[in-house]
C-alpha atoms as a PDB file:
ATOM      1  CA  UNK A   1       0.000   0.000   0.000  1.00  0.00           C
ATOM      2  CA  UNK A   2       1.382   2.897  -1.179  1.00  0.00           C
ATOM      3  CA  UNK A   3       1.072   6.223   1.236  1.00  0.00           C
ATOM      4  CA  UNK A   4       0.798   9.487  -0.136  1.00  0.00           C
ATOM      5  CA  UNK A   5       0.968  12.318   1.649  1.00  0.00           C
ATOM      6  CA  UNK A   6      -1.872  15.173   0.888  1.00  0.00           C
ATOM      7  CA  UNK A   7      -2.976  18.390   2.075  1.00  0.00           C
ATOM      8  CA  UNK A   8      -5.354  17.921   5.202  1.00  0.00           C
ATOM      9  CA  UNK A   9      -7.679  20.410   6.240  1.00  0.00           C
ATOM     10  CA  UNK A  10      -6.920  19.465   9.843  1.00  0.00           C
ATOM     11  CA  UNK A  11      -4.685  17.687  12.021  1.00  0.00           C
ATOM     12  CA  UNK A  12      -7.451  15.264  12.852  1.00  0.00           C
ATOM     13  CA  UNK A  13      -7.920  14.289   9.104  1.00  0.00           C
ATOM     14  CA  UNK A  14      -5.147  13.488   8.525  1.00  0.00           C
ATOM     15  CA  UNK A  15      -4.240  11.205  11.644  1.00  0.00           C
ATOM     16  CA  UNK A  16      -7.727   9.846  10.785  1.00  0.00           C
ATOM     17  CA  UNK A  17      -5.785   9.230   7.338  1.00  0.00           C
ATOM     18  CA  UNK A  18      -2.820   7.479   9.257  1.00  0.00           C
ATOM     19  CA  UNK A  19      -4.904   5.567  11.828  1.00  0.00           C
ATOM     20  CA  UNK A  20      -6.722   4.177   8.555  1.00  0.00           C
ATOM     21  CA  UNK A  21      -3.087   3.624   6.578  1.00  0.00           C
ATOM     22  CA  UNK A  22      -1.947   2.271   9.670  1.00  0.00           C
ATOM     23  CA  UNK A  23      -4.835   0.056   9.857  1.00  0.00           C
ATOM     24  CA  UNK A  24      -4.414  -1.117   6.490  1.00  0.00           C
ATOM     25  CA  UNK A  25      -0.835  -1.765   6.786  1.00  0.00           C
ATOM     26  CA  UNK A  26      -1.568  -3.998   9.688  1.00  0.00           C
ATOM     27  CA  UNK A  27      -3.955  -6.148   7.716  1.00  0.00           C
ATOM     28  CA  UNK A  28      -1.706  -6.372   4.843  1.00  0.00           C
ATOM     29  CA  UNK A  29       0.895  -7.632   7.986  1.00  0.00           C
ATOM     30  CA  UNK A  30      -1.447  -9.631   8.705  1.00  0.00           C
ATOM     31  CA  UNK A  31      -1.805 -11.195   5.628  1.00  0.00           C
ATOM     32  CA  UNK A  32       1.646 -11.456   5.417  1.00  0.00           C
ATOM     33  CA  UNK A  33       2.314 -13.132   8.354  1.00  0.00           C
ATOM     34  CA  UNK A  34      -0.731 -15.325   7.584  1.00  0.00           C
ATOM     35  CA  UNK A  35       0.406 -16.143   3.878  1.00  0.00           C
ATOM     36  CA  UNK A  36       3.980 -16.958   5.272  1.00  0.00           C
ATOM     37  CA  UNK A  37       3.064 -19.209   8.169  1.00  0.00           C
ATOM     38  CA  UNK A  38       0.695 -21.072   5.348  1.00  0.00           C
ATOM     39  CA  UNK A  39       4.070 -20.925   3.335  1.00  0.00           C
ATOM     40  CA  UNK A  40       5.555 -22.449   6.264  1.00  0.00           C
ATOM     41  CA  UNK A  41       2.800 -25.038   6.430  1.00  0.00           C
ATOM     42  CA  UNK A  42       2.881 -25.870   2.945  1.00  0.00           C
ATOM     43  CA  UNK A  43       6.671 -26.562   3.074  1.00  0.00           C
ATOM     44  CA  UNK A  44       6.368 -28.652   6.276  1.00  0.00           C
ATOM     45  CA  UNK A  45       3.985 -30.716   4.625  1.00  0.00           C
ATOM     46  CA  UNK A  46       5.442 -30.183   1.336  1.00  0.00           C
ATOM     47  CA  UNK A  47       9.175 -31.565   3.010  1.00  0.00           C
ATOM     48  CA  UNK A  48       7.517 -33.936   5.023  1.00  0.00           C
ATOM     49  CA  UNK A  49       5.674 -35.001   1.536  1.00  0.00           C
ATOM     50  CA  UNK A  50       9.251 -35.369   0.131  1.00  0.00           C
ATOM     51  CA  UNK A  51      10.307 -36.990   2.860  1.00  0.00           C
ATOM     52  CA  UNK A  52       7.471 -39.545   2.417  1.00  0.00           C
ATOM     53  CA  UNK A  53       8.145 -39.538  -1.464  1.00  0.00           C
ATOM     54  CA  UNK A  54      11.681 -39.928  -0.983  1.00  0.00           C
ATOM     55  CA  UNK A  55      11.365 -42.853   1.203  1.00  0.00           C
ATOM     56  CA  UNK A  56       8.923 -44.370  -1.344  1.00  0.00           C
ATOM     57  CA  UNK A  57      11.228 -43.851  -4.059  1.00  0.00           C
ATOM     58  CA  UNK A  58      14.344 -45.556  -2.215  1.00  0.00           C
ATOM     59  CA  UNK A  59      11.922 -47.927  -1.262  1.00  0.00           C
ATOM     60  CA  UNK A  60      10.729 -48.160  -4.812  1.00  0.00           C
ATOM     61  CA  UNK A  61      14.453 -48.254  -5.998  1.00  0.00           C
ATOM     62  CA  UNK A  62      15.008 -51.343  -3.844  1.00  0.00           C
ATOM     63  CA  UNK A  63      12.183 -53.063  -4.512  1.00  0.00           C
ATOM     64  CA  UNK A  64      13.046 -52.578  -8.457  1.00  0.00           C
ATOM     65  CA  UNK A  65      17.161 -53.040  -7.785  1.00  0.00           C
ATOM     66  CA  UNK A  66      16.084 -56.011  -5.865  1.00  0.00           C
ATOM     67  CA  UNK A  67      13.941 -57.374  -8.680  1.00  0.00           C
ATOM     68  CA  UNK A  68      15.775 -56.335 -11.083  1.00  0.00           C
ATOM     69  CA  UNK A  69      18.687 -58.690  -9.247  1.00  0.00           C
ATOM     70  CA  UNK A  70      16.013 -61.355  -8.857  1.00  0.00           C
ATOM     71  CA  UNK A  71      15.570 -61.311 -12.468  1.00  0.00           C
ATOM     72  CA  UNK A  72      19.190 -60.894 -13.383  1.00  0.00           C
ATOM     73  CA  UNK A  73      19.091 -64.009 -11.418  1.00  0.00           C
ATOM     74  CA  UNK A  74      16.160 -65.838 -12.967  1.00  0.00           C
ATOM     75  CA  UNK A  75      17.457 -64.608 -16.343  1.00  0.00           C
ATOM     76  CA  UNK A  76      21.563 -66.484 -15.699  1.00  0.00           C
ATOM     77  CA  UNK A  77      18.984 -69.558 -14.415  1.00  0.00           C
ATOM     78  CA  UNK A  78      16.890 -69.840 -17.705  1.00  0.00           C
ATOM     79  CA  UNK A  79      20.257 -69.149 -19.183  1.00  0.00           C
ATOM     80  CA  UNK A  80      21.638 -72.463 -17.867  1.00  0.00           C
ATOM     81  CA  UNK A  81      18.674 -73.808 -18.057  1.00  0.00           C
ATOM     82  CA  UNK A  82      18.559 -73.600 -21.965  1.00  0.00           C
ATOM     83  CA  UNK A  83      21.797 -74.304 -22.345  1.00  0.00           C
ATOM     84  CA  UNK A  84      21.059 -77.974 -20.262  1.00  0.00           C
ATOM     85  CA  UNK A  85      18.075 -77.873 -22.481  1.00  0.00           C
ATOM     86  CA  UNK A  86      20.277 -77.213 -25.355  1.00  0.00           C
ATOM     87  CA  UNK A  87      22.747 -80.040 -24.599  1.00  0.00           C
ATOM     88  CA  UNK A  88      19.756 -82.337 -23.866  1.00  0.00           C
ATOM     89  CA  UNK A  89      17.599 -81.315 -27.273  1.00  0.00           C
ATOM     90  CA  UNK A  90      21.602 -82.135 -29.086  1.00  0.00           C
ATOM     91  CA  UNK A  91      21.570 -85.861 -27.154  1.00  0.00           C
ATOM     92  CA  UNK A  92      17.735 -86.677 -28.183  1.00  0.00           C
ATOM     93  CA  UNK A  93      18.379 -85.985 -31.597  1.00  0.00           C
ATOM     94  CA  UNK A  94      21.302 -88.057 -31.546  1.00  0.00           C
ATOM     95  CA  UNK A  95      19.287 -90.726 -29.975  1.00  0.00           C
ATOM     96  CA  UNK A  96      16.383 -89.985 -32.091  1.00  0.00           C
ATOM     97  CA  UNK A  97      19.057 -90.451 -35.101  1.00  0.00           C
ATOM     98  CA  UNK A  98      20.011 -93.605 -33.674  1.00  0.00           C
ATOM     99  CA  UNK A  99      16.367 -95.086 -33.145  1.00  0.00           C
ATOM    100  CA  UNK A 100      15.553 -93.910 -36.698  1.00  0.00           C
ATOM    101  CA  UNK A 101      18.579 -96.009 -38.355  1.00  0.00           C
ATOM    102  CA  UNK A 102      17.751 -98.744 -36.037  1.00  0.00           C
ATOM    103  CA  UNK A 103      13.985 -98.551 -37.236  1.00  0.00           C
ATOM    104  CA  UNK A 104      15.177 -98.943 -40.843  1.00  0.00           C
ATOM    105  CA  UNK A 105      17.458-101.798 -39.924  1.00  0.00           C
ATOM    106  CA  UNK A 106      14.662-103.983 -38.020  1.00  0.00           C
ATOM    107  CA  UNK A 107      12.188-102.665 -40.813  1.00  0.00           C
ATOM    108  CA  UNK A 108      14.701-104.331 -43.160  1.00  0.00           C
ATOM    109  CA  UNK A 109      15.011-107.763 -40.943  1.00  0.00           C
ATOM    110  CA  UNK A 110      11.201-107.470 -40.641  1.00  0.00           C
ATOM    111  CA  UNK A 111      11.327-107.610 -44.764  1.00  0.00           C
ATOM    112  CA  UNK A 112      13.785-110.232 -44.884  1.00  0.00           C
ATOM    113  CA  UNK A 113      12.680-112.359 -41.910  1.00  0.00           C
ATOM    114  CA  UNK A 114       9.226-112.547 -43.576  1.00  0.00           C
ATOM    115  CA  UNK A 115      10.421-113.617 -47.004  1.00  0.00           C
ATOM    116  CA  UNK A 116      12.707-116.362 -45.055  1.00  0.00           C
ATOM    117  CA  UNK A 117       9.415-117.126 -42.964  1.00  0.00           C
ATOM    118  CA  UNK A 118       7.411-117.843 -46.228  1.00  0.00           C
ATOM    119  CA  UNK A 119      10.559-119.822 -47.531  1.00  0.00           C
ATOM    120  CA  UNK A 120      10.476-121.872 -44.521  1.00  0.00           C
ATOM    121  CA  UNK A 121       6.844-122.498 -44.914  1.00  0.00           C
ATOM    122  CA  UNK A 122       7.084-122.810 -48.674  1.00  0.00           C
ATOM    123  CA  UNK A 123       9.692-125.763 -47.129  1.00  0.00           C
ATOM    124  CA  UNK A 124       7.068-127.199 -44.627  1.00  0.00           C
ATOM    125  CA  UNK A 125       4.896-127.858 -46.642  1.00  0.00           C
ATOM    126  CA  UNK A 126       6.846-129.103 -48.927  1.00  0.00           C
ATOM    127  CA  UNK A 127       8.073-131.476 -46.023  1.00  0.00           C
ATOM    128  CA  UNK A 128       4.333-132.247 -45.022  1.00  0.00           C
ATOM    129  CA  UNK A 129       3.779-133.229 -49.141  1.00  0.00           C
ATOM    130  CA  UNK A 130       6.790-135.266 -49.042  1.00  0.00           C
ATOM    131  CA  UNK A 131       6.006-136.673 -45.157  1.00  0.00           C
ATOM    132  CA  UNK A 132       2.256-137.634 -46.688  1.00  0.00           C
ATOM    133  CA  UNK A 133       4.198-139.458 -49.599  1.00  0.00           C
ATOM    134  CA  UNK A 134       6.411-141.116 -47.697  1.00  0.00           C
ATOM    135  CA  UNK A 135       3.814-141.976 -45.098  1.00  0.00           C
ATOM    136  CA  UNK A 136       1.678-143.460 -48.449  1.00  0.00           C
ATOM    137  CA  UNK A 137       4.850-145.430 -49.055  1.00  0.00           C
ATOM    138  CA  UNK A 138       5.477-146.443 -46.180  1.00  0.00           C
ATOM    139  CA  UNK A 139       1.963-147.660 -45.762  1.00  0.00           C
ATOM    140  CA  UNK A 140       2.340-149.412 -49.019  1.00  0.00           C
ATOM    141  CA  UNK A 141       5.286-150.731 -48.263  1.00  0.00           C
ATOM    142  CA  UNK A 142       3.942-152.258 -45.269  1.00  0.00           C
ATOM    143  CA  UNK A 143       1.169-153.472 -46.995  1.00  0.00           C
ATOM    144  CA  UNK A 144       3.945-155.713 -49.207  1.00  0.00           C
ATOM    145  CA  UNK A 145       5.657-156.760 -46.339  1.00  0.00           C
ATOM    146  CA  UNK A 146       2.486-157.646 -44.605  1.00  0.00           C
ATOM    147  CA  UNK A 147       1.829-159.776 -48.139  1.00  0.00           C
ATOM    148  CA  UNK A 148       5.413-161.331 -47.964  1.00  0.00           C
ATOM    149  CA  UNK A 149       5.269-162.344 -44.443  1.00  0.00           C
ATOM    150  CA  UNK A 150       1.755-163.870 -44.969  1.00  0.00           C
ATOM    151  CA  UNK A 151       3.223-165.812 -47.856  1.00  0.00           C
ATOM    152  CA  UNK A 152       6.331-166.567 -46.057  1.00  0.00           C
ATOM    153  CA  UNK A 153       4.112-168.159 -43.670  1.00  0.00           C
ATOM    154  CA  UNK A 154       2.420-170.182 -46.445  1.00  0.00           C
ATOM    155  CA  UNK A 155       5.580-171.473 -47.585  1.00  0.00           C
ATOM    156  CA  UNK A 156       6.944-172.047 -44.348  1.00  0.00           C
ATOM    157  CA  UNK A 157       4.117-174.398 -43.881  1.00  0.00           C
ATOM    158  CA  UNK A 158       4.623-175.787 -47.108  1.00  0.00           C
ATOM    159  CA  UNK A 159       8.561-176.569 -46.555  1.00  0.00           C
ATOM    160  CA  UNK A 160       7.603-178.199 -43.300  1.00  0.00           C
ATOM    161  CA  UNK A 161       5.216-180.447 -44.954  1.00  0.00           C
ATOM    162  CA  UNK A 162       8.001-180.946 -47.939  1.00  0.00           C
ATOM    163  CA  UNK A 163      10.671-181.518 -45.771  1.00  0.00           C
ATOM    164  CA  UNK A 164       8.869-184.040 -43.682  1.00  0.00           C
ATOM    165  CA  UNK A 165       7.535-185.872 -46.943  1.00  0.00           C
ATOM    166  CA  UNK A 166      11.134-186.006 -48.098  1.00  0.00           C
ATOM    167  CA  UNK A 167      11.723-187.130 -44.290  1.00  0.00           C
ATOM    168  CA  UNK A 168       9.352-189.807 -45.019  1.00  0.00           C
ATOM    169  CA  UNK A 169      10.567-190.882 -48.345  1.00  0.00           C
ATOM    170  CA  UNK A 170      14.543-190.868 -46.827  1.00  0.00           C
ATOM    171  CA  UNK A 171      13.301-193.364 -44.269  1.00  0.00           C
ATOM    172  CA  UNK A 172      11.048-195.295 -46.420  1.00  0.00           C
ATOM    173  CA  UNK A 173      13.994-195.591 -49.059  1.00  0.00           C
ATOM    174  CA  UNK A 174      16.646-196.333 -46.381  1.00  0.00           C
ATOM    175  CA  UNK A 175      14.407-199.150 -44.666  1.00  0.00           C
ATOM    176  CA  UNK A 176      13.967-200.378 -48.534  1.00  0.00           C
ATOM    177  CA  UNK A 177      17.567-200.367 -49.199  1.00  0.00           C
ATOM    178  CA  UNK A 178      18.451-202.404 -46.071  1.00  0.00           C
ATOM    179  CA  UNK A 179      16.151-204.565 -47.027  1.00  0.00           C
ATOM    180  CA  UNK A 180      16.926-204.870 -50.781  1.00  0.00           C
ATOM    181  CA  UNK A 181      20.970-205.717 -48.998  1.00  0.00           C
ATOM    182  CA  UNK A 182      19.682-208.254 -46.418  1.00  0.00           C
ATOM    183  CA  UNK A 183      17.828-210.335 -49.267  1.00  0.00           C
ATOM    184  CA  UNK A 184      20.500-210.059 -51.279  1.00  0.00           C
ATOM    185  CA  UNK A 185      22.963-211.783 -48.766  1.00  0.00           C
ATOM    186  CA  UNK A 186      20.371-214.064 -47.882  1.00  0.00           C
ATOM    187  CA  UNK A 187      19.317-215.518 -51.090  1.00  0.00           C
ATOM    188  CA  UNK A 188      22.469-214.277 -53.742  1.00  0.00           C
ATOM    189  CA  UNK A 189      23.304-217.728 -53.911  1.00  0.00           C
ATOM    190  CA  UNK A 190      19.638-219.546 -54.050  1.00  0.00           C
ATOM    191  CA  UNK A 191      17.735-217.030 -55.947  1.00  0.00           C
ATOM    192  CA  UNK A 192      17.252-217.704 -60.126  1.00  0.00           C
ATOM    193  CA  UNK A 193      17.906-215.801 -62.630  1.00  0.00           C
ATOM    194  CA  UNK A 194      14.089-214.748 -62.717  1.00  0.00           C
ATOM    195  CA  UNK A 195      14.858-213.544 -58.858  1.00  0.00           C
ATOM    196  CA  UNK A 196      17.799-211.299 -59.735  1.00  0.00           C
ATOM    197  CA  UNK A 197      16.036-210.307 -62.635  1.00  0.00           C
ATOM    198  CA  UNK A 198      13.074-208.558 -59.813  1.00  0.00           C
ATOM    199  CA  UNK A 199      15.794-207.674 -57.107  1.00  0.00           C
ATOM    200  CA  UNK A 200      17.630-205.733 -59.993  1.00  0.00           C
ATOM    201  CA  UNK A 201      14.085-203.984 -60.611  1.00  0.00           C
ATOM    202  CA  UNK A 202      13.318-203.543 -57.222  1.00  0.00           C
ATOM    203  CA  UNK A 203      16.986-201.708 -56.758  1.00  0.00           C
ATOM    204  CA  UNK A 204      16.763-199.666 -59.988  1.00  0.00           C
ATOM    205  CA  UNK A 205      13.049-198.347 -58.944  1.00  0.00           C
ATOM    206  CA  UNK A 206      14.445-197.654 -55.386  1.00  0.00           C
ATOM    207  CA  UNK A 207      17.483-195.744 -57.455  1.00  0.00           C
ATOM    208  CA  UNK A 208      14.453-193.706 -59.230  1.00  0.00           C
ATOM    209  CA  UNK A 209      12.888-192.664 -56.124  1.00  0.00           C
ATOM    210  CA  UNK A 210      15.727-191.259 -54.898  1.00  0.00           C
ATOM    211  CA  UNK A 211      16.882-189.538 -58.148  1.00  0.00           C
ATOM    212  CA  UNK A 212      13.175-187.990 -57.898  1.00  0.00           C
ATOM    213  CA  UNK A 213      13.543-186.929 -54.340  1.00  0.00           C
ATOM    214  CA  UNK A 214      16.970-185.185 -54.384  1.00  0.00           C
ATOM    215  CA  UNK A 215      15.388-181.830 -56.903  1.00  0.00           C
ATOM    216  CA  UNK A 216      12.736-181.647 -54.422  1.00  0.00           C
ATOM    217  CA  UNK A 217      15.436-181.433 -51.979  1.00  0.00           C
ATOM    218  CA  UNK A 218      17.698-179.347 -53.422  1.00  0.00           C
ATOM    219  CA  UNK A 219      14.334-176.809 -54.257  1.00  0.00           C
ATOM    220  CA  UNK A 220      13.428-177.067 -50.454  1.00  0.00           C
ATOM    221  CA  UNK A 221      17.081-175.896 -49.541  1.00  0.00           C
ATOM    222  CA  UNK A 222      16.962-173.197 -52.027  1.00  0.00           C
ATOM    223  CA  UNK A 223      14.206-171.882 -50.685  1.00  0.00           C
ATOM    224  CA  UNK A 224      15.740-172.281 -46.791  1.00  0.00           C
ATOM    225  CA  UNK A 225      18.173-170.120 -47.502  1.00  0.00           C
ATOM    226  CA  UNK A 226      16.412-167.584 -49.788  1.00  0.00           C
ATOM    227  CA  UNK A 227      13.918-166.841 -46.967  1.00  0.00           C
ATOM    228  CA  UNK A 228      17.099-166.782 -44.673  1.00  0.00           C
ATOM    229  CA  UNK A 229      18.380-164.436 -46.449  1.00  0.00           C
END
């Protein structure tokens, strides 16, 4: 407020006029005084605001340097991590390489173990044809034996009763014989001509049955050792 200094008309204007400046000048103090102790609030609370902000911040810039360490962390981790991941990714393709060239090489036995399997079946039955045949044979075979021992048999019975015929007829002709020699020391002397003439027959017919005898002999022996054999 800005003062000036007039003419008064009297002394009591013009200390009206001061009283009133004076007045004035005190509320303007006043204000002053008023405006700087709100100053003076304001700065307390705007300090202790900054205080507060500043104590957020540095907790802020913890909390974030803290993270941020966390996820420097985290981030060497996954690091390793991939790089494990890596090595491990390198070893199953190696193994899936592996197991794929394996695959083809069973796939390739499975080929050639299936052609030999139909060869070897091809070859059974084969075997089974050739088993049946040989079976057929064999009963055939058996059949002919069966035939040759049954006529075996026959003839077995029929060299018994040959050999005991010829048996017979070797008794028969040696009882004959000793007989024919007994009459002839008996009766060489006494007997006639007529006599000598029938013992000479009697002899020669003797001689015959033998001479007939000895091929049916000689057949039975043949025989004997044929079915020996």
């Amino acid at each position: 407020m800005d003062i000036h200094m007039g003419h008064f008309r009297d002394k009591g204007e013009e200390i009206e006029y001061l009283q009133q400046a004076v007045r004035q000048l005190q509320s303007q103090l006043d204000d002053s005084r008023q405006l700087v102790w709100q100053l003076n609030s304001e700065s307390e609370e705007f300090r202790e605001s900054s205080w507060q902000l500043e104590k957020e911040l540095e907790n802020s810039l913890d909390q974030a340097e803290k993270k941020n360490r966390d996820l420097r962390h985290q981030c060497n981790k996954l690091g390793k991590d991939t790089d494990v991941l890596k090595d491990k990714m390198e070893e199953i393709k190696r193994i899936n390489d592996t197991l794929s060239s394996d695959l083809k090489k069973y796939k390739q036995m499975e080929i050639e173990w299936t052609k030999r399997i139909q060869q070897l079946e091809q070859q059974n039955d084969d075997l089974e044809r050739a088993l049946r045949a040989a079976s057929d044979h064999k009963m055939t075979a058996q059949q002919h034996l069966d035939e040759a021992m049954e006529r075996d048999v026959l003839r077995e019975g029929e060299k018994e009763e040959l050999l005991s015929l010829l048996q017979q007829l070797q008794e028969e002709n040696k009882d004959l014989a000793e007989e024919i020699r007994i009459r002839d020391r008996l009766s060489s002397f006494e007997k006639s001509p007529r006599d000598l003439r029938e013992s000479r027959t009697s002899v020669e017919t003797q001689t015959q049955v033998v001479h007939a005898v000895q091929p049916l002999r000689n057949k039975i022996t043949k025989k004997t050792l044929y079915n020996r054999e």
